[in-house]
N, C-alpha and C. Protein backbone atom coordinates (compact mmCIF):
# COMPACT_ATOMS: atom_id res chain seq x y z
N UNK A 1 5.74 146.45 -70.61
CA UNK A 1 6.93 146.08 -69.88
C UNK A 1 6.92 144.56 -69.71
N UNK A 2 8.17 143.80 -70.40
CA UNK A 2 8.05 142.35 -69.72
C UNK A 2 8.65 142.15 -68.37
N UNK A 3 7.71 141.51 -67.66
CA UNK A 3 7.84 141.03 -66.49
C UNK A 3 8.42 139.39 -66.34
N UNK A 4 9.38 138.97 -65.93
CA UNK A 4 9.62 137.38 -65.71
C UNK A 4 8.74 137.13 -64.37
N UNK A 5 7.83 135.60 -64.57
CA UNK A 5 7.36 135.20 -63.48
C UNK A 5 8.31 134.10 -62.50
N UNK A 6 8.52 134.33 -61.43
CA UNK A 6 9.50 133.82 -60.43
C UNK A 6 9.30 132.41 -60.52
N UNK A 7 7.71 132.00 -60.75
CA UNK A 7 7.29 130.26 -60.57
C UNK A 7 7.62 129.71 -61.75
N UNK A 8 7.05 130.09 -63.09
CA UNK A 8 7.72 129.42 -63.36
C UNK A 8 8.20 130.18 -65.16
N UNK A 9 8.96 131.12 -64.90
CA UNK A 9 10.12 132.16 -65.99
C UNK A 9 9.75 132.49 -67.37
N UNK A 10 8.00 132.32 -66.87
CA UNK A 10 7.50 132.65 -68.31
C UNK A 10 7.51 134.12 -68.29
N UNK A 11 7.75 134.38 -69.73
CA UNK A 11 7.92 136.33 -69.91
C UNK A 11 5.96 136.77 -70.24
N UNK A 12 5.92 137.77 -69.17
CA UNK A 12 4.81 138.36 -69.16
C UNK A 12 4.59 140.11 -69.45
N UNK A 13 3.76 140.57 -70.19
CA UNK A 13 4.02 141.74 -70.92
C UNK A 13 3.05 142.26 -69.98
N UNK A 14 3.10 143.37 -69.55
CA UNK A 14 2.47 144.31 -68.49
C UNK A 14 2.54 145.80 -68.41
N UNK A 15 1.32 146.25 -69.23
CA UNK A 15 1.67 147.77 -69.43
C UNK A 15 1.95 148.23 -67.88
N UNK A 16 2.65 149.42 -67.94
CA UNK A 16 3.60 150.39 -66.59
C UNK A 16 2.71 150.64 -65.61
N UNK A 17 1.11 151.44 -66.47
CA UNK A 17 0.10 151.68 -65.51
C UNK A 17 -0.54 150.82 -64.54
N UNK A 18 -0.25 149.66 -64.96
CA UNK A 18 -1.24 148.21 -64.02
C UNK A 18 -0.14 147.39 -63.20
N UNK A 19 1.13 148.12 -63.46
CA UNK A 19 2.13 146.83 -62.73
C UNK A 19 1.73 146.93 -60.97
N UNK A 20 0.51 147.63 -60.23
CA UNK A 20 0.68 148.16 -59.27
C UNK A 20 -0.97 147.09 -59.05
N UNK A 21 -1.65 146.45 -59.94
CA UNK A 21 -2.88 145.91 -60.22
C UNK A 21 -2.83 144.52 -59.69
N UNK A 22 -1.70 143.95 -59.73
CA UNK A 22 -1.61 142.43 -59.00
C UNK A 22 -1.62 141.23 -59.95
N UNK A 23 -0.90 141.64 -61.07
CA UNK A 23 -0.84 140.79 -62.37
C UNK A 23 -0.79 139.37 -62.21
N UNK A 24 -1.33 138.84 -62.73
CA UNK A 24 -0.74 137.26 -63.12
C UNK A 24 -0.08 136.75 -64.12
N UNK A 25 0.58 135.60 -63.49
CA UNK A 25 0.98 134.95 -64.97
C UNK A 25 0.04 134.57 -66.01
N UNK A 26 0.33 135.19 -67.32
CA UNK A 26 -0.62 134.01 -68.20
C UNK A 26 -0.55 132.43 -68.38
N UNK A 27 0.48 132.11 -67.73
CA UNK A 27 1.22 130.61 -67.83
C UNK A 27 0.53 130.23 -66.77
N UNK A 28 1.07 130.33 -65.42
CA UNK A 28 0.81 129.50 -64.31
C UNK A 28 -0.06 130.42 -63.01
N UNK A 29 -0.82 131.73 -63.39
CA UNK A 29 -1.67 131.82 -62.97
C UNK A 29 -1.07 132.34 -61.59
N UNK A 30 0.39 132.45 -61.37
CA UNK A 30 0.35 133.09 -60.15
C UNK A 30 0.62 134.41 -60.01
N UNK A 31 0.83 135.43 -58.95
CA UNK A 31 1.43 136.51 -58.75
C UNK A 31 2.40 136.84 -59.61
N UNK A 32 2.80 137.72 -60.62
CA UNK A 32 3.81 138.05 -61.18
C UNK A 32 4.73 138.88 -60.20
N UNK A 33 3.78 140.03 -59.63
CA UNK A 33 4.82 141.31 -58.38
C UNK A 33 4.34 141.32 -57.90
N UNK A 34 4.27 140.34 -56.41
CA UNK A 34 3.93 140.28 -54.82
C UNK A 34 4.71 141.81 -54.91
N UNK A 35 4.07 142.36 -53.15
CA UNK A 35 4.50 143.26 -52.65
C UNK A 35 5.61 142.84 -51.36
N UNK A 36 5.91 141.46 -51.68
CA UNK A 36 6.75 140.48 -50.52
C UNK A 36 7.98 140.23 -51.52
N UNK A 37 9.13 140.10 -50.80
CA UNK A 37 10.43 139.48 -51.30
C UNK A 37 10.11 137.84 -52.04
N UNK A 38 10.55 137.83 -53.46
CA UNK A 38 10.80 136.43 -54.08
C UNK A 38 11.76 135.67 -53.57
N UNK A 39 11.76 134.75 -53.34
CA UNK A 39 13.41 134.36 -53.48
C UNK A 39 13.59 133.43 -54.71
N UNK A 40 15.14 133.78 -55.14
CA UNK A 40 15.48 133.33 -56.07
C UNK A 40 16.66 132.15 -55.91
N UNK A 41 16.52 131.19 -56.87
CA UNK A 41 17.55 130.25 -56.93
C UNK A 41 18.25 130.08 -58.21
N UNK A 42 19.42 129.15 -58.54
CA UNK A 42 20.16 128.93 -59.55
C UNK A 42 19.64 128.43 -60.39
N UNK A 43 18.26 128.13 -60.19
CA UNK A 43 17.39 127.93 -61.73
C UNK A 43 16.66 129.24 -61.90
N UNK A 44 16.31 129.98 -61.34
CA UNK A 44 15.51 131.40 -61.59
C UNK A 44 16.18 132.47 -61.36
N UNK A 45 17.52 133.06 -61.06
CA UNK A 45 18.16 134.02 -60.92
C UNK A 45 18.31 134.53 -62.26
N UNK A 46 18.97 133.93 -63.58
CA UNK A 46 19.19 134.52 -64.48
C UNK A 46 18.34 135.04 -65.56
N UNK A 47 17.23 134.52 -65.28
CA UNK A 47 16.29 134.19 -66.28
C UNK A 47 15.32 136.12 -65.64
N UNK A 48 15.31 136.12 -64.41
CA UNK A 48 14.64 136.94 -63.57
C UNK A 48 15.38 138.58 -63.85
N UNK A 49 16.98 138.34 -63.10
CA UNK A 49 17.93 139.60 -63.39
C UNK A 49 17.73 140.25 -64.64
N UNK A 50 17.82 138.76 -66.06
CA UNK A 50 18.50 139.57 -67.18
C UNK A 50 17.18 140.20 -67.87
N UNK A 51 15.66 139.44 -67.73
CA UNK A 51 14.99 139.74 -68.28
C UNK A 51 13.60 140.86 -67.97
N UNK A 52 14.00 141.28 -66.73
CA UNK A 52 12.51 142.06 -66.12
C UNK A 52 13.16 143.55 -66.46
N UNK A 53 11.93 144.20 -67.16
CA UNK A 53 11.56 145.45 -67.10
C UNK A 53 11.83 145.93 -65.84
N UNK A 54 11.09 146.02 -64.80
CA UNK A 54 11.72 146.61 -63.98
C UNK A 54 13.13 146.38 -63.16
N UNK A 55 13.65 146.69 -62.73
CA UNK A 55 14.73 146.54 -61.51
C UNK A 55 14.66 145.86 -60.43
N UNK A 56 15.72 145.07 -60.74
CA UNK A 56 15.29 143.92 -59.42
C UNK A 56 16.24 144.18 -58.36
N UNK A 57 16.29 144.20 -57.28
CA UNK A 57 16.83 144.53 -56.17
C UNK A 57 17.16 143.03 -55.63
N UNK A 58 18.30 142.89 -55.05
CA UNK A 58 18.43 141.40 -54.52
C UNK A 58 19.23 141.12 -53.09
N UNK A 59 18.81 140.70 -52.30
CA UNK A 59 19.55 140.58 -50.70
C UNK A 59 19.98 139.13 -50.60
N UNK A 60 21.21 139.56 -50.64
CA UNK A 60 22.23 138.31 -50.42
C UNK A 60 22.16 138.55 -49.04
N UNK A 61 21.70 136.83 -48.93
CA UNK A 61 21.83 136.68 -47.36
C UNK A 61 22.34 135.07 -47.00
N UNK A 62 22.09 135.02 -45.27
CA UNK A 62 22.39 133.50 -45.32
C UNK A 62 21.62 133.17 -43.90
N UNK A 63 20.88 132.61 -43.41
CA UNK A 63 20.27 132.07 -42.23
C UNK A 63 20.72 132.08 -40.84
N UNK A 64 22.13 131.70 -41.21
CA UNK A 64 23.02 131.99 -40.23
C UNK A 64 23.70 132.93 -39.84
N UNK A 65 23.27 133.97 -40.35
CA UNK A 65 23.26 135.85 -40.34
C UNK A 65 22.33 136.13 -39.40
N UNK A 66 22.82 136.59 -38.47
CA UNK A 66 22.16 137.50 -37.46
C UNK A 66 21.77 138.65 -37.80
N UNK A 67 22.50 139.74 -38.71
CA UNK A 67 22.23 141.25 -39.18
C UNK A 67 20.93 140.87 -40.37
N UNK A 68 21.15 139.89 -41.25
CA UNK A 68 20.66 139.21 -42.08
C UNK A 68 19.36 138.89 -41.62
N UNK A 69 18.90 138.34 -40.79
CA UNK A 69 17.63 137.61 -40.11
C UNK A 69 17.35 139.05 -39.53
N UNK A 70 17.76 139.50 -39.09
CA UNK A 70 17.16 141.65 -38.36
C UNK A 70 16.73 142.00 -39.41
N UNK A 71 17.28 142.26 -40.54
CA UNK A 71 16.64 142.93 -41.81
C UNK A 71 15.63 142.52 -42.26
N UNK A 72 15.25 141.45 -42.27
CA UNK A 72 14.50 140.81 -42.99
C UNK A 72 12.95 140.95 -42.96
N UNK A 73 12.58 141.68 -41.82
CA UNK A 73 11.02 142.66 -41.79
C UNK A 73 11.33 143.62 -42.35
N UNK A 74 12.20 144.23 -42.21
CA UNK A 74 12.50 145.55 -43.23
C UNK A 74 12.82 145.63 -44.19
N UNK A 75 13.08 144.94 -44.96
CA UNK A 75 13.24 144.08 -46.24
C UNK A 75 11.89 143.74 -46.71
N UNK A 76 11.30 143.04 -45.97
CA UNK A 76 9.61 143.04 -46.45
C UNK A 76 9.10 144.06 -46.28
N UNK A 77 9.42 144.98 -45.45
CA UNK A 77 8.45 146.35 -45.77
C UNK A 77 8.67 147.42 -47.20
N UNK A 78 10.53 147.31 -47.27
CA UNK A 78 10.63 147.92 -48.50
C UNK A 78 10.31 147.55 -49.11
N UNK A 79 9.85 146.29 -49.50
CA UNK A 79 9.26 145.93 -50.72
C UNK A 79 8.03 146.09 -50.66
N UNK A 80 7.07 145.91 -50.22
CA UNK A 80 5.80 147.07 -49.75
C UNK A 80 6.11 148.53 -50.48
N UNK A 81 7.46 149.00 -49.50
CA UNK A 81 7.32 150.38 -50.83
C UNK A 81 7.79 150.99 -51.65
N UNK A 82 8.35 149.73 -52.27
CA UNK A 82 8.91 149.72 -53.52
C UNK A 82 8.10 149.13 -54.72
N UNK A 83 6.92 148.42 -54.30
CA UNK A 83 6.39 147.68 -54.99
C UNK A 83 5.20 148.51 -56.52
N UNK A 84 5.41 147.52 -57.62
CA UNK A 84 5.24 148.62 -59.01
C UNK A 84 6.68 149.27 -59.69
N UNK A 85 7.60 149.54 -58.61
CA UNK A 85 8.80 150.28 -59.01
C UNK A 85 9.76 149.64 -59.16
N UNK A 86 10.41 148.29 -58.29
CA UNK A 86 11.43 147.32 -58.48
C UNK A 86 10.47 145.96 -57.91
N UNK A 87 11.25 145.00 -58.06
CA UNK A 87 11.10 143.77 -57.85
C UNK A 87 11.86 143.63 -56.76
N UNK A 88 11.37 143.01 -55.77
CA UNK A 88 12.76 142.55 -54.66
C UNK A 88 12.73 141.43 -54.38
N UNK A 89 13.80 140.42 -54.44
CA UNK A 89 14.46 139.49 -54.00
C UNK A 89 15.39 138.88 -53.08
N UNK A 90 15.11 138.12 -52.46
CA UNK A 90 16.45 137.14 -52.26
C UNK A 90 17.15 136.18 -52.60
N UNK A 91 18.13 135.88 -52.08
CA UNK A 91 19.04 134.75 -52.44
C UNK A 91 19.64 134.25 -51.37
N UNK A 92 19.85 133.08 -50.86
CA UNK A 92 20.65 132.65 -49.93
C UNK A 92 21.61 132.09 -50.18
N UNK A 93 22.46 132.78 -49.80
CA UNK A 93 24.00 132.56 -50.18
C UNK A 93 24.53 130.95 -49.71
N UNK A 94 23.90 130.63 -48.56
CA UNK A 94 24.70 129.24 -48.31
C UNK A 94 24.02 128.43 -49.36
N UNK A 95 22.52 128.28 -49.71
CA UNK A 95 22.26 127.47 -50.53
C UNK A 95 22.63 127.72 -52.30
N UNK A 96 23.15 129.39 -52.47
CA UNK A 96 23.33 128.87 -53.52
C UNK A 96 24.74 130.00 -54.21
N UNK A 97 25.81 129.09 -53.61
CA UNK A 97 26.92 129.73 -53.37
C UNK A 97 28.02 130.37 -54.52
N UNK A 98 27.54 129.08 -55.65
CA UNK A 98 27.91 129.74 -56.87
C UNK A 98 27.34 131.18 -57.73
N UNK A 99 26.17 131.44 -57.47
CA UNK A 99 25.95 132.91 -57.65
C UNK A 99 26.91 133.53 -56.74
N UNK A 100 26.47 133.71 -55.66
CA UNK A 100 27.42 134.34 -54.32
C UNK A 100 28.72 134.99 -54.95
N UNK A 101 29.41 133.85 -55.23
CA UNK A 101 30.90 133.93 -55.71
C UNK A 101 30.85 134.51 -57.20
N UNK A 102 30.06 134.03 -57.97
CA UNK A 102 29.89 135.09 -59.15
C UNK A 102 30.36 136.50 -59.31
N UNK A 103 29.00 136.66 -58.46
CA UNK A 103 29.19 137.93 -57.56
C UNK A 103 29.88 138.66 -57.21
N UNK A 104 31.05 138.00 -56.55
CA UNK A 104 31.61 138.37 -55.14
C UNK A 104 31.22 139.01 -54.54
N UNK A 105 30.31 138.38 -53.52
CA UNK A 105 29.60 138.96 -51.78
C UNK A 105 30.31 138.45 -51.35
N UNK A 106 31.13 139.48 -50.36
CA UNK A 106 31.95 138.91 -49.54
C UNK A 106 31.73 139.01 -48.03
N UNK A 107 30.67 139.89 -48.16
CA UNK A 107 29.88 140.08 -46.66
C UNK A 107 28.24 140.22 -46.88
N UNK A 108 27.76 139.66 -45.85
CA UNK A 108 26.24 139.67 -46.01
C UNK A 108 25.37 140.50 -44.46
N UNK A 109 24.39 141.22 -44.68
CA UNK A 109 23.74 141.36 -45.92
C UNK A 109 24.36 141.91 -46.87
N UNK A 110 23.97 142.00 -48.47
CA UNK A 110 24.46 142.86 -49.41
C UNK A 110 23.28 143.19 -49.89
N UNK A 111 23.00 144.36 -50.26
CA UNK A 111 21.83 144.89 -51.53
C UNK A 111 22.15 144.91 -52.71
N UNK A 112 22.10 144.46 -53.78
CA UNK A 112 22.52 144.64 -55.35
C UNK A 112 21.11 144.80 -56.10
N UNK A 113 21.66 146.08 -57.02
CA UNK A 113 20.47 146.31 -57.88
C UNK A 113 20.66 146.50 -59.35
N UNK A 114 19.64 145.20 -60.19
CA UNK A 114 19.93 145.13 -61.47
C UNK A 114 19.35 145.36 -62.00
N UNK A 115 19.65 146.37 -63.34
CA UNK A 115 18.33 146.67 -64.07
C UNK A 115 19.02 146.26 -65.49
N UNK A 116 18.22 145.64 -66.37
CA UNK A 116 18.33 144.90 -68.06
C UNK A 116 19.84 144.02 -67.97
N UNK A 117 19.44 143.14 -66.55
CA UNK A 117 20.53 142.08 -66.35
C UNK A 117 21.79 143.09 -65.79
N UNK A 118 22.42 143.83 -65.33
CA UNK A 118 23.51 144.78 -65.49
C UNK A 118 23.41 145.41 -63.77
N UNK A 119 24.38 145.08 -62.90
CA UNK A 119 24.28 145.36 -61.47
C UNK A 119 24.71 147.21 -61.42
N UNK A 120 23.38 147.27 -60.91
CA UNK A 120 24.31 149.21 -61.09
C UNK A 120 24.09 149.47 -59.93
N UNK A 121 24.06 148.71 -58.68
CA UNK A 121 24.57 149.44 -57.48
C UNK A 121 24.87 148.65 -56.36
N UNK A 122 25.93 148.76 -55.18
CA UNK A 122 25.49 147.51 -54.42
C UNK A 122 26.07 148.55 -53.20
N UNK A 123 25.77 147.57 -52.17
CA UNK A 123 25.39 148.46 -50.47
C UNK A 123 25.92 147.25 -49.99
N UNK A 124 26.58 147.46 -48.84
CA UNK A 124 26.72 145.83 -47.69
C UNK A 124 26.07 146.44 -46.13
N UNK A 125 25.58 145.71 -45.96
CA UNK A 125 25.00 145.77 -44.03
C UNK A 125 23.69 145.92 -44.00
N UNK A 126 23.50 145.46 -42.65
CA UNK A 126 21.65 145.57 -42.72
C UNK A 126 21.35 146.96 -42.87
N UNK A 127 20.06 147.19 -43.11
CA UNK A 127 19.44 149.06 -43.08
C UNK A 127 17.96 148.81 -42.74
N UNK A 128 17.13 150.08 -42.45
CA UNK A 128 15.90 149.72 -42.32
C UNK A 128 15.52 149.91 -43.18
N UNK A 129 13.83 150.08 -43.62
CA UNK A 129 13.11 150.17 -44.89
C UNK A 129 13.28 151.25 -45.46
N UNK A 130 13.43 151.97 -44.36
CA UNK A 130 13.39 153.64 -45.14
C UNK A 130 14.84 153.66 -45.91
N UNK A 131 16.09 153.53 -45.20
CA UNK A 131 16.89 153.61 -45.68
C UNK A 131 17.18 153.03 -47.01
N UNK A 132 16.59 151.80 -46.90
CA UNK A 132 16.41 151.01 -48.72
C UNK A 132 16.09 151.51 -49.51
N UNK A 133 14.70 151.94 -49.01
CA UNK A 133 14.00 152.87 -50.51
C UNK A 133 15.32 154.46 -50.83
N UNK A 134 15.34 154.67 -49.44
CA UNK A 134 16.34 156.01 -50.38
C UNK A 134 17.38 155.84 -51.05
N UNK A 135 18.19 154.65 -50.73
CA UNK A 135 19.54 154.24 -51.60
C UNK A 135 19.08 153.49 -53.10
N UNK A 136 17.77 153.06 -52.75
CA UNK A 136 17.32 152.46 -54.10
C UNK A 136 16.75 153.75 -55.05
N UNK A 137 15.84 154.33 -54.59
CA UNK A 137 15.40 155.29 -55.20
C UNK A 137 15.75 156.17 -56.48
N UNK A 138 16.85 156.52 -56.43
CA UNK A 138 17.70 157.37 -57.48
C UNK A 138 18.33 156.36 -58.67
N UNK A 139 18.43 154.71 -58.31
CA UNK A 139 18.43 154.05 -59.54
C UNK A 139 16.62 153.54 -60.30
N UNK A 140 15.84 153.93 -59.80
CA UNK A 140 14.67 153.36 -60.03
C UNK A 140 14.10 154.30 -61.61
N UNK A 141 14.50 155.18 -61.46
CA UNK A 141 14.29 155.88 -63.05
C UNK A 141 12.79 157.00 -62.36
């Protein structure tokens, strides 16, 4: 399975059984799939979406979100237990607004989930962890 690394977008090949092992980059030696949210920016969003084997999950948010800043332990926990199965991310919408609008998020939080670059599901409002994994779940394969 290729994996994109978040630091710095080198493609990393990672058989299915070990994605749960704590891979590194062969490039830059870091974490390929923390069990913690990435965040992504307008230099690493596309490169990340279009190219990872697994499914990347992504929370449009913005700082100045109150529901947004609540989620956001629960957001790190789903990714805890999601982790091996999707990738999870963020994005902050104020800093990087031209995705946003890409997009169209028109309310935040949003959940969007992409798998081989291609958004196949999206959710708006905060949720807890549990609730993530079950709405995610049934796109995870």
């Amino acid at each position: 399975m290729e994996i994109v690394c978040i630091h710095c977008k080198a493609i990393n090949r990672v058989p299915a059984g070990r994605l749960q092992d704590g891979p590194i980059c062969g490039a830059c030696k870091q974490p390929i799939l923390p069990a913690e949210p990435v965040v992504l920016t307008a230099d690493s969003f596309d490169a990340v979406i279009a190219r990872n084997g697994l499914p990347v999950l992504v929370d449009f948010w913005a700082p100045w979100c109150g529901p947004c800043r609540s989620m956001a332990p629960m957001y790190a926990e789903a990714a805890r237990l999601l982790h091996g199965r999707a990738l999870l991310a963020k994005l902050d919408t104020e800093a990087q607004p031209t995705i946003a609008a890409r997009f169209g998020i028109r309310s935040i939080p949003t959940l969007a989930l992409f798998k081989a670059g291609n958004e196949v599901a999206r959710e708006a409002g905060a949720r807890p962890a549990q609730d993530i994994v079950r709405w995610a779940s049934p796109f995870l394969g």
